[in-house]
N, C-alpha and C. Protein backbone atom coordinates (compact mmCIF):
# COMPACT_ATOMS: atom_id res chain seq x y z
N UNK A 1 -55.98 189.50 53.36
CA UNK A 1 -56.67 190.15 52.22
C UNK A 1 -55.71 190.33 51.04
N UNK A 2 -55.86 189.50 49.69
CA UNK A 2 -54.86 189.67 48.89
C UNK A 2 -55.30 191.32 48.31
N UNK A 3 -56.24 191.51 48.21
CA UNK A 3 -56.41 192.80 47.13
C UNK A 3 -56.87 193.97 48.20
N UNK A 4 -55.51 194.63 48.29
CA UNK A 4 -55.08 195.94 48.49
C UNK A 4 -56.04 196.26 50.22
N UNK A 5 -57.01 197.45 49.77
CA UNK A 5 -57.77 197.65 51.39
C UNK A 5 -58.90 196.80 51.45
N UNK A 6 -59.69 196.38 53.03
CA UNK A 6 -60.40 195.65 53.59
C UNK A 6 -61.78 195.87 54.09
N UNK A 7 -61.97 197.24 53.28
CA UNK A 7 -62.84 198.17 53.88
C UNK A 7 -64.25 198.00 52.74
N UNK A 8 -64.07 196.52 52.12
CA UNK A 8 -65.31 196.13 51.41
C UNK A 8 -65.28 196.66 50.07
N UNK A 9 -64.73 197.84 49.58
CA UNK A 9 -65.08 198.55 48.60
C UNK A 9 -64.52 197.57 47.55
N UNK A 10 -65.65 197.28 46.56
CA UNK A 10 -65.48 196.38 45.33
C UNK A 10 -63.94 197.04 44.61
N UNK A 11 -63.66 195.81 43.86
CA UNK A 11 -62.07 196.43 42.90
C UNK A 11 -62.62 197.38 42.01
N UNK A 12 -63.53 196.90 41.36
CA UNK A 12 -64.34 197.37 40.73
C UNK A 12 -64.81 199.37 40.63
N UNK A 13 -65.30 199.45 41.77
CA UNK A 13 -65.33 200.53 42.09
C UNK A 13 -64.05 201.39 42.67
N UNK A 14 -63.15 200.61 43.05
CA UNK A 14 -62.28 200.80 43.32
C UNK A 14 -60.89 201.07 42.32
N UNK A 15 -61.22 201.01 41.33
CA UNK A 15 -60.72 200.69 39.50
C UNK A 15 -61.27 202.24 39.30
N UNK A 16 -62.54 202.12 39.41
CA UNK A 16 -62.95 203.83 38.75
C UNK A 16 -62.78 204.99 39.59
N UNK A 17 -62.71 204.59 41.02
CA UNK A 17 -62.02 205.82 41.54
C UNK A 17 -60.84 206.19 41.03
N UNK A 18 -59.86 205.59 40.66
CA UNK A 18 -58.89 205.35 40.50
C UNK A 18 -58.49 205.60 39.21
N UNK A 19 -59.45 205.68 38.18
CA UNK A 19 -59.70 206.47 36.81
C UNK A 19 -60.04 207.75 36.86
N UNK A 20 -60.76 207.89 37.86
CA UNK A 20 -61.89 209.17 38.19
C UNK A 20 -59.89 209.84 38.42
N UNK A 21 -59.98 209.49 39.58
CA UNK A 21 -58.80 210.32 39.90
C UNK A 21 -57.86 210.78 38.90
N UNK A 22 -57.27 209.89 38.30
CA UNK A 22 -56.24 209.97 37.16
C UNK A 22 -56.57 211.23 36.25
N UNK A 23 -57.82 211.19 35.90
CA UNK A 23 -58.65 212.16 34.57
C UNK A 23 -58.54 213.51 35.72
N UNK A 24 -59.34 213.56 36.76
CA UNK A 24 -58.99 214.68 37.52
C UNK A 24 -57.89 214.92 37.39
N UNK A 25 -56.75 214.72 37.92
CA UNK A 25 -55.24 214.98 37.86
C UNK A 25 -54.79 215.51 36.77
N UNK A 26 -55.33 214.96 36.01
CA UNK A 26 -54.88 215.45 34.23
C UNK A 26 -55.47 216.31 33.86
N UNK A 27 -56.67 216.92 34.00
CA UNK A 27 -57.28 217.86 33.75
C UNK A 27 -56.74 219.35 34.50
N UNK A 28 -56.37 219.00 35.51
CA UNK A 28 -56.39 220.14 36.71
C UNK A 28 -54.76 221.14 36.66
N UNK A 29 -53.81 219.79 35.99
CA UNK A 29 -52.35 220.22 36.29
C UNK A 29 -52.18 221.34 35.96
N UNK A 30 -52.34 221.13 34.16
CA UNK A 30 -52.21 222.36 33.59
C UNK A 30 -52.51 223.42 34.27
N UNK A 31 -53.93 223.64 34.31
CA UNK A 31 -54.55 224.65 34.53
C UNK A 31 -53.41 225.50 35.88
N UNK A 32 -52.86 224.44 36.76
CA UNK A 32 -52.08 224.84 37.63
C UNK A 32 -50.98 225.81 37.55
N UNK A 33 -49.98 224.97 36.09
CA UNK A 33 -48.95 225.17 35.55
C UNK A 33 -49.44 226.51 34.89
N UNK A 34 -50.87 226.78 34.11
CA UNK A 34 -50.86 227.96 33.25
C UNK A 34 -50.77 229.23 34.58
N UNK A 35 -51.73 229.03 35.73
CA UNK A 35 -51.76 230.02 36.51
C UNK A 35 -50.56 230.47 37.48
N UNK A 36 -49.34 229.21 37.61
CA UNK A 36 -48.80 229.81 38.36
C UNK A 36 -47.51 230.44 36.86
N UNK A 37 -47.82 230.27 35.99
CA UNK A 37 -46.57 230.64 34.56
C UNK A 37 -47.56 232.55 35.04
N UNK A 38 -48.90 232.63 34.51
CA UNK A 38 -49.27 234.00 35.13
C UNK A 38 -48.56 234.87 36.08
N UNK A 39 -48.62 233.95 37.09
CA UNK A 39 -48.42 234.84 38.13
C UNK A 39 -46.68 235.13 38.69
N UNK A 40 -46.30 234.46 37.53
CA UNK A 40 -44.59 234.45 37.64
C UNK A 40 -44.31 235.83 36.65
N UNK A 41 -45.20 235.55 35.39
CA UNK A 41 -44.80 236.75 34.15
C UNK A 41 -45.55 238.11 35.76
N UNK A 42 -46.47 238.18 36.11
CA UNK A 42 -47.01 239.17 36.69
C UNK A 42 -46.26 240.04 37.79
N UNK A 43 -45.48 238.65 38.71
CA UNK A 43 -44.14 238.94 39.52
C UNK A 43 -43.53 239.43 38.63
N UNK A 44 -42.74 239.24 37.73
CA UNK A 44 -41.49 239.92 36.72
C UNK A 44 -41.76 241.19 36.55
N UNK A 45 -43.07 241.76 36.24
CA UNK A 45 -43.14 243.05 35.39
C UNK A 45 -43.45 243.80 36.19
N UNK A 46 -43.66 243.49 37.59
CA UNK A 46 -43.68 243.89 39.43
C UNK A 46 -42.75 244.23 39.35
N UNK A 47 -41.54 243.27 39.33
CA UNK A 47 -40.54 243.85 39.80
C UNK A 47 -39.80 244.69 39.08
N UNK A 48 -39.90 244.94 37.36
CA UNK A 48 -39.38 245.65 36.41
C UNK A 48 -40.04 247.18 37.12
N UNK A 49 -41.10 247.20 37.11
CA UNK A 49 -41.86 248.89 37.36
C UNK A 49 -41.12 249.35 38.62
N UNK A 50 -40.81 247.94 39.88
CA UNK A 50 -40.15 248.69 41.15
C UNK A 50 -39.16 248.92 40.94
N UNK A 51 -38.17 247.97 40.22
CA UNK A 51 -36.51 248.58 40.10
C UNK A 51 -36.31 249.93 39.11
N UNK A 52 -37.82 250.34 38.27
CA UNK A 52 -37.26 251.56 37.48
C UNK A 52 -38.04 252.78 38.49
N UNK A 53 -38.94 252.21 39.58
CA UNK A 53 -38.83 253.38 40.43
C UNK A 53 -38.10 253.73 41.31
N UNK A 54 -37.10 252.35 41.52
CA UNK A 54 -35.92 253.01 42.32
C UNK A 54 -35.19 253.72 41.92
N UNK A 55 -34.88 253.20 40.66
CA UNK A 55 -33.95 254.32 39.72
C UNK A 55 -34.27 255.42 39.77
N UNK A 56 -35.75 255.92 39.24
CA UNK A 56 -36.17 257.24 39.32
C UNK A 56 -35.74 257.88 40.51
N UNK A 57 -36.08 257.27 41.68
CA UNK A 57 -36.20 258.01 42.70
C UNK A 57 -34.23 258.24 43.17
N UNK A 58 -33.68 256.91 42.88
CA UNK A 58 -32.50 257.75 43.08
C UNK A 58 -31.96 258.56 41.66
N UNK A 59 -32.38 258.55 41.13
CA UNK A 59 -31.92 260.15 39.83
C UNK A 59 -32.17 261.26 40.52
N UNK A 60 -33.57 261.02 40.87
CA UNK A 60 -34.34 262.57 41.75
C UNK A 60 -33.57 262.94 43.27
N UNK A 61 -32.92 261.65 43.91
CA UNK A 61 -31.96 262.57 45.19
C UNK A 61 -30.64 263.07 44.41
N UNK A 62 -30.26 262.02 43.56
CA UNK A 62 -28.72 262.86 42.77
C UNK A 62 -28.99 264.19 42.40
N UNK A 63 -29.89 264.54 41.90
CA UNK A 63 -29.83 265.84 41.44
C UNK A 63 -30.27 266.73 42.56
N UNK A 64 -30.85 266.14 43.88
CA UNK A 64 -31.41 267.27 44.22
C UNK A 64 -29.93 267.61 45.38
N UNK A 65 -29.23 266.71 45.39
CA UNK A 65 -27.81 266.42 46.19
C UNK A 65 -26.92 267.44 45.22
N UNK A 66 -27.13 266.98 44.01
CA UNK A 66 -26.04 268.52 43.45
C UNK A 66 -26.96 269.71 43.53
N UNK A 67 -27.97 270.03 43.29
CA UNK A 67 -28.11 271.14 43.73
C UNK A 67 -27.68 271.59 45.08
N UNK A 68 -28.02 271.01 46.26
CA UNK A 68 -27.71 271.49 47.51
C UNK A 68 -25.96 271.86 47.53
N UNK A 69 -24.98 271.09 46.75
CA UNK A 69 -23.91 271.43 46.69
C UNK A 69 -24.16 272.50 45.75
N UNK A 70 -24.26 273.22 45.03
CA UNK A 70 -24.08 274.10 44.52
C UNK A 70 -24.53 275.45 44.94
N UNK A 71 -25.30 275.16 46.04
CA UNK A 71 -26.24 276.56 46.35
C UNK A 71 -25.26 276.43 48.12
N UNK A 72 -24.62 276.36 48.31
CA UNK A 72 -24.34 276.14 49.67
C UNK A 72 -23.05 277.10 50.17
N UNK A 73 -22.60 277.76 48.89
CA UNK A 73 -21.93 279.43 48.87
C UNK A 73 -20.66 278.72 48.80
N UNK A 74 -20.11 279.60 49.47
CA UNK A 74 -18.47 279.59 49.79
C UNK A 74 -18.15 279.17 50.69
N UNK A 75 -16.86 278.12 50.94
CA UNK A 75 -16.38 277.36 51.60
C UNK A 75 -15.18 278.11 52.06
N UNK A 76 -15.11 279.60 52.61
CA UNK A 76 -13.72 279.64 53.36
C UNK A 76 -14.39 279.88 54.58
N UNK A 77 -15.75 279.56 55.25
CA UNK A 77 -15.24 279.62 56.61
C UNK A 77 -16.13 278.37 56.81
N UNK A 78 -15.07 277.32 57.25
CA UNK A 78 -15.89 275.90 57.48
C UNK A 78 -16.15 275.55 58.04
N UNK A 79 -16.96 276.24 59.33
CA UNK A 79 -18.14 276.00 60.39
C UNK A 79 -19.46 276.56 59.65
N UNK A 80 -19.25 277.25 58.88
CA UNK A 80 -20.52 277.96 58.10
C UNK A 80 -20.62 276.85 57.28
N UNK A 81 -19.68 276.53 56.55
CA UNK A 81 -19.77 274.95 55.44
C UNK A 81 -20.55 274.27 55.84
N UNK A 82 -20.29 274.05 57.86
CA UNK A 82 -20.68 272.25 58.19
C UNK A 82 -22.12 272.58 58.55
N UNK A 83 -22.56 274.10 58.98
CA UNK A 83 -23.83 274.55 58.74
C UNK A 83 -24.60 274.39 58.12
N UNK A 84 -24.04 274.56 56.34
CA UNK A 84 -25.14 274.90 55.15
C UNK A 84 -25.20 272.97 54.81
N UNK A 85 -24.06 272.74 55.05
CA UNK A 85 -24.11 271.19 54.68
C UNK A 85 -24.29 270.09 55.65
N UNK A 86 -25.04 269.51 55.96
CA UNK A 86 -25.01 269.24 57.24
C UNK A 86 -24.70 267.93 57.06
N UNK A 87 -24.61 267.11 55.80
CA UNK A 87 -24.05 265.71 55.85
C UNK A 87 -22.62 265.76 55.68
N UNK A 88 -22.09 267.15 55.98
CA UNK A 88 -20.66 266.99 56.05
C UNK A 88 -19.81 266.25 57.34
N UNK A 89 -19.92 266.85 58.44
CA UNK A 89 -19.91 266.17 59.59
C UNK A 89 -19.92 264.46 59.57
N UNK A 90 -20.97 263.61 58.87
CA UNK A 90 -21.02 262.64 59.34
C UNK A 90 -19.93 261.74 58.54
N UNK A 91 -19.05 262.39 57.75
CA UNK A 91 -17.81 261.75 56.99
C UNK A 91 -17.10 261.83 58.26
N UNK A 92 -16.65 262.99 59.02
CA UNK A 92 -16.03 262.79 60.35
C UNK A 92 -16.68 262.41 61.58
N UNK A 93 -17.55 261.06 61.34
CA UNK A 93 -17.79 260.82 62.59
C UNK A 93 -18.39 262.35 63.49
N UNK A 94 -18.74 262.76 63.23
CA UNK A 94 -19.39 263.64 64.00
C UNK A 94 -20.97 263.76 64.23
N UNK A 95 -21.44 263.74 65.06
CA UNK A 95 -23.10 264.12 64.86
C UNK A 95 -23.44 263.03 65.61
């Protein structure tokens, strides 16, 4: 069989699938390219809102970490210290 498949289908028709297709292809890409450019800007500004709620949220333990140091009295008897503070200990391996 010189021309291509054997399965009867005229060149002919076989020519306009083959147009058909092409025009499909060309029509469709874009549309591809515009939706996944969407959904890339949509990822980005995802991830802008999560990294400034991480931030927030670690601003909100920093401060609430100095407060606890500040309200936690006096440090001359430092079993009462490792009491009021209790992430003291785990600098020495303890706990």
């Amino acid at each position: 069989m010189p021309y291509g498949k054997s399965n009867g289908t005229p060149r002919h028709r076989r020519k306009l699938q083959r147009e058909f297709r092409a025009k499909a292809i060309a029509y469709i890409v874009p549309h591809i390219y515009a939706l996944s450019k969407k959904a890339r800007k949509e990822r980005s500004t995802q991830n802008d809102s999560d990294r400034k709620g991480q931030m927030l949220k670690r601003q909100r333990r920093r401060s609430k970490d100095n407060k606890k140091d500040r309200t936690s009295g006096s440090f001359e008897n430092f079993e009462s210290c490792l009491k009021t503070n209790s992430w003291i200990p785990t600098f020495f391996g303890k706990k």
